[in-house]
N, C-alpha and C. Protein backbone atom coordinates (compact mmCIF):
# COMPACT_ATOMS: atom_id res chain seq x y z
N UNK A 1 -39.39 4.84 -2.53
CA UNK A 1 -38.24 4.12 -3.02
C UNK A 1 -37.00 4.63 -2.28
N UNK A 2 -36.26 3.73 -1.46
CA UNK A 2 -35.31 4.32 -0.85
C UNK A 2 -33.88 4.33 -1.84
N UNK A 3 -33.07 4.95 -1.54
CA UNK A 3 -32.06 5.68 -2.02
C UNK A 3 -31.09 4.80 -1.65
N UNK A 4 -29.96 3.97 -2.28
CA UNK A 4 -28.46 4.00 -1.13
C UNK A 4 -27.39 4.94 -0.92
N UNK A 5 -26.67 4.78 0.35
CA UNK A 5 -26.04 5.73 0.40
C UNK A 5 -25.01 5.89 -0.46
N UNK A 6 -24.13 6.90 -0.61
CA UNK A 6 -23.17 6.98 -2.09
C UNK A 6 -21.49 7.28 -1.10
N UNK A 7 -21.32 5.63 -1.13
CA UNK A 7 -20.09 5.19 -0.97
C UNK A 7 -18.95 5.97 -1.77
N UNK A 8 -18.15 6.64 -1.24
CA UNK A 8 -17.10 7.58 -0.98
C UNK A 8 -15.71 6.74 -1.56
N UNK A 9 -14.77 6.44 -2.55
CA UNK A 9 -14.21 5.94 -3.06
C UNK A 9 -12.87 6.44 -2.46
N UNK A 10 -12.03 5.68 -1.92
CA UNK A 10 -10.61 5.78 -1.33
C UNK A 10 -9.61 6.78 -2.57
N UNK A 11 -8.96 7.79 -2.17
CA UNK A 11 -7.84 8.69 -2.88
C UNK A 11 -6.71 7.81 -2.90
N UNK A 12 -6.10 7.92 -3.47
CA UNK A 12 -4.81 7.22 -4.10
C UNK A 12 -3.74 7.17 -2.80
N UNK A 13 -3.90 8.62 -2.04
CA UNK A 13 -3.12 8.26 -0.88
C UNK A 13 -3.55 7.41 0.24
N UNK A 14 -4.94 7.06 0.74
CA UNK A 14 -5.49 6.51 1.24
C UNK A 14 -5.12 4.70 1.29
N UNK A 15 -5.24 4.82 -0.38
CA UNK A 15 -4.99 3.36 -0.91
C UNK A 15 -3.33 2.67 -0.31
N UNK A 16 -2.54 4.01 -0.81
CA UNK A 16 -1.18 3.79 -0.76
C UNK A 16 -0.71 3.29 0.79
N UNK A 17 -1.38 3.96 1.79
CA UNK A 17 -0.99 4.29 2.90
C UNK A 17 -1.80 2.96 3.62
N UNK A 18 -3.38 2.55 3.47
CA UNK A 18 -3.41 1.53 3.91
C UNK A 18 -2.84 -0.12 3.36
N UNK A 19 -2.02 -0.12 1.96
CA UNK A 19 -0.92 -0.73 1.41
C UNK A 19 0.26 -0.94 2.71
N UNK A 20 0.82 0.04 2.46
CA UNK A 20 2.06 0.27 3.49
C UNK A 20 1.96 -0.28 4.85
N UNK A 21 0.61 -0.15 5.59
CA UNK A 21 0.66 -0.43 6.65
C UNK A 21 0.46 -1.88 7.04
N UNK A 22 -0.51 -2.45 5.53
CA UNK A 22 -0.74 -3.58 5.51
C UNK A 22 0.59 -4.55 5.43
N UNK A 23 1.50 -4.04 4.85
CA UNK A 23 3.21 -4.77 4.19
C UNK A 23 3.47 -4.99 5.61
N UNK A 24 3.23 -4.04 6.73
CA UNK A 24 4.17 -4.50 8.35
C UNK A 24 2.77 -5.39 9.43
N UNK A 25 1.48 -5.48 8.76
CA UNK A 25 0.65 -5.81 9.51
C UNK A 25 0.36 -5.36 10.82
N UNK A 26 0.21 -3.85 10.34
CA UNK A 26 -0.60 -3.31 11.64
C UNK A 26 -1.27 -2.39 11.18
N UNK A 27 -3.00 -2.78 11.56
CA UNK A 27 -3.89 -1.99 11.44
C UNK A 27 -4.45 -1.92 12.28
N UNK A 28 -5.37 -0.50 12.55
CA UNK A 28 -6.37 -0.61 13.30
C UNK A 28 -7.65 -0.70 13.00
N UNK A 29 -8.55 -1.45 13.86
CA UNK A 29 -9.82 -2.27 13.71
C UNK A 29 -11.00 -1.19 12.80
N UNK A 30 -10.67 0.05 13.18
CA UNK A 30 -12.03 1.44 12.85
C UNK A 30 -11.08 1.40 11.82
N UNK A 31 -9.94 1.45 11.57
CA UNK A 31 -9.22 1.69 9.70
C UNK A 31 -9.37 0.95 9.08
N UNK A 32 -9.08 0.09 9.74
CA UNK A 32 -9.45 -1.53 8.75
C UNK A 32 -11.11 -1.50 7.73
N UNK A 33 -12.03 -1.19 9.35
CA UNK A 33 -13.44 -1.25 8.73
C UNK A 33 -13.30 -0.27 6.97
N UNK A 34 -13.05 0.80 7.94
CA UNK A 34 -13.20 2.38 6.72
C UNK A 34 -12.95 1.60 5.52
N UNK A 35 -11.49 0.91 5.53
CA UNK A 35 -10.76 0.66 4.61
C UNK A 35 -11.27 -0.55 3.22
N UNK A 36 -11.97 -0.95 4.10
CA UNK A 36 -13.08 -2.14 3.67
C UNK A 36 -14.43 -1.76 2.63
N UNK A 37 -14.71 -0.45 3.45
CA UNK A 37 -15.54 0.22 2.51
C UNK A 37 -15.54 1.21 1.62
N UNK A 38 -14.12 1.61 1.60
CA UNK A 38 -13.92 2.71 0.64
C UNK A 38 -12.92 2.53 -0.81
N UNK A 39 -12.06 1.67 -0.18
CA UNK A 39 -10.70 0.97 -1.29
C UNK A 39 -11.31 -0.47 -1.82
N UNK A 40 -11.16 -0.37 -3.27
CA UNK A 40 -11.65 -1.52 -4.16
C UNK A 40 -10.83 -2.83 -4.48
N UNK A 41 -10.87 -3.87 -4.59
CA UNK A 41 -10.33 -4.53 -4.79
C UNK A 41 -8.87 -4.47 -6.03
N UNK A 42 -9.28 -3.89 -7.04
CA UNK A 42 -8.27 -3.92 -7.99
C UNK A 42 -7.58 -2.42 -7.14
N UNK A 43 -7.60 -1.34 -6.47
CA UNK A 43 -7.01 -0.35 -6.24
C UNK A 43 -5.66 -1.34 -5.12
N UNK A 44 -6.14 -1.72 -4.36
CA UNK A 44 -5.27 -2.65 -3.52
C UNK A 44 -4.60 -3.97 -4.47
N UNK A 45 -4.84 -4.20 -5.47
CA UNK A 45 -3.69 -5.29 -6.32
C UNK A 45 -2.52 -4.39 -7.16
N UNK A 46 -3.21 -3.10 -7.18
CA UNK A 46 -2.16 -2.13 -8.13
C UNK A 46 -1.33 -1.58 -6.95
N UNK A 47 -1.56 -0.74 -5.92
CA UNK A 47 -0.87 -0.49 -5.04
C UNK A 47 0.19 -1.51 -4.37
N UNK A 48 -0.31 -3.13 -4.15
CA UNK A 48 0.64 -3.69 -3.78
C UNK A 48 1.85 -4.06 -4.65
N UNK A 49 1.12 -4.37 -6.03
CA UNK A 49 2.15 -4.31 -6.68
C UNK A 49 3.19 -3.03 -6.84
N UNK A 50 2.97 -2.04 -7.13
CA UNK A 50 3.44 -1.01 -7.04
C UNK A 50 4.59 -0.73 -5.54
N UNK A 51 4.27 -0.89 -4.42
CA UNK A 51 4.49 -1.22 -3.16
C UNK A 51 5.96 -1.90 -3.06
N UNK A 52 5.62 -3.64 -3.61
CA UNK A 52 6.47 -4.60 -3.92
C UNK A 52 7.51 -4.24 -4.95
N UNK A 53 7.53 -3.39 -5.64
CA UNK A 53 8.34 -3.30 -6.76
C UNK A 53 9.36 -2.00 -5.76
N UNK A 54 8.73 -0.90 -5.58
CA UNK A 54 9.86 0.06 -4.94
C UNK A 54 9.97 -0.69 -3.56
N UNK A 55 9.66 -1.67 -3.11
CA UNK A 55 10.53 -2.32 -2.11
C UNK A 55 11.66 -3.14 -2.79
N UNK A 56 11.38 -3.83 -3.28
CA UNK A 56 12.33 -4.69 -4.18
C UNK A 56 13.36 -3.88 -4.62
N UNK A 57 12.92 -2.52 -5.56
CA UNK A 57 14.26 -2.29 -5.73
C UNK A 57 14.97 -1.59 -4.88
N UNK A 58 14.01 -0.96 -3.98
CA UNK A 58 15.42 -0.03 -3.15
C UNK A 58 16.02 -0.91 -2.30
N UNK A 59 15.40 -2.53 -1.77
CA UNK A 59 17.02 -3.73 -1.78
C UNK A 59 17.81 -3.98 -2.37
N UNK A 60 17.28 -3.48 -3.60
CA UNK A 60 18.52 -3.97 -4.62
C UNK A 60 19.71 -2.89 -4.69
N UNK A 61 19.11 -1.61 -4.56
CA UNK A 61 19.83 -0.61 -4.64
C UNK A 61 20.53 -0.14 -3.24
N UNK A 62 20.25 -0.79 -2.22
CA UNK A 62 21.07 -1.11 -0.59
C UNK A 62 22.00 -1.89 -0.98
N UNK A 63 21.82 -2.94 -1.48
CA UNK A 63 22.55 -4.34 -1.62
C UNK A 63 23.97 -3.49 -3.01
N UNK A 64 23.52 -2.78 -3.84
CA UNK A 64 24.45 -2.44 -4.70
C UNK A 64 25.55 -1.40 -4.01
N UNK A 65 24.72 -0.62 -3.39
CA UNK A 65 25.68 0.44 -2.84
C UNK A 65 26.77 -0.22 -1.50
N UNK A 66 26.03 -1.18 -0.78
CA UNK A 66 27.02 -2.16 0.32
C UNK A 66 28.23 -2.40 -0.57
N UNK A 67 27.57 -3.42 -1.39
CA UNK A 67 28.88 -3.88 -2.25
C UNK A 67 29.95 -3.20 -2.79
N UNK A 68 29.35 -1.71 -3.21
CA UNK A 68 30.46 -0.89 -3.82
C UNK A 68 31.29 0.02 -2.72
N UNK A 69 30.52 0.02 -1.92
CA UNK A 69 31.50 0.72 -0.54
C UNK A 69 32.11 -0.57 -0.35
N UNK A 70 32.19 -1.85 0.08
CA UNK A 70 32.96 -2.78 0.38
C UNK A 70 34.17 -3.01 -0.44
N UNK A 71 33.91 -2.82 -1.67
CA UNK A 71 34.82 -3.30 -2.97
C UNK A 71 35.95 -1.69 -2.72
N UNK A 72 35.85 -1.02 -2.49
CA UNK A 72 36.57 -0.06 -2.27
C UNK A 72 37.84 -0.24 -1.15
């Protein structure tokens, strides 16, 4: 009876970091693969969200601080 092998589950930084790279669309082809087999589907919907939100706000928080140096 053969055995399968025991797929190695992506670390949180792993997840985060192939997130990030995914937001500018550049990966490479051997990361990509890895990335395919180690990060789960719901780990990559939480990270992007997560991702999208501290992008979002630190525009918002660029966009606030412009304004208040301007208003000065």
């Amino acid at each position: 009876m053969a055995t399968e092998p025991e797929v190695k589950t992506a670390s949180p930084l792993q997840v985060a970091k192939a997130v990030f790279w995914s937001f500018f669309g550049v990966r490479r082809r051997a990361e990509h693969a890895k990335d395919l087999a180690q990060i789960k589907p719901a780990q990559v919907v939480i990270a992007g969200l997560i991702g999208a939100a501290i992008f979002v706000l630190s525009l918002v928080l660029l966009v606030k601080f412009i304004i208040g140096r301007a208003a000065q």
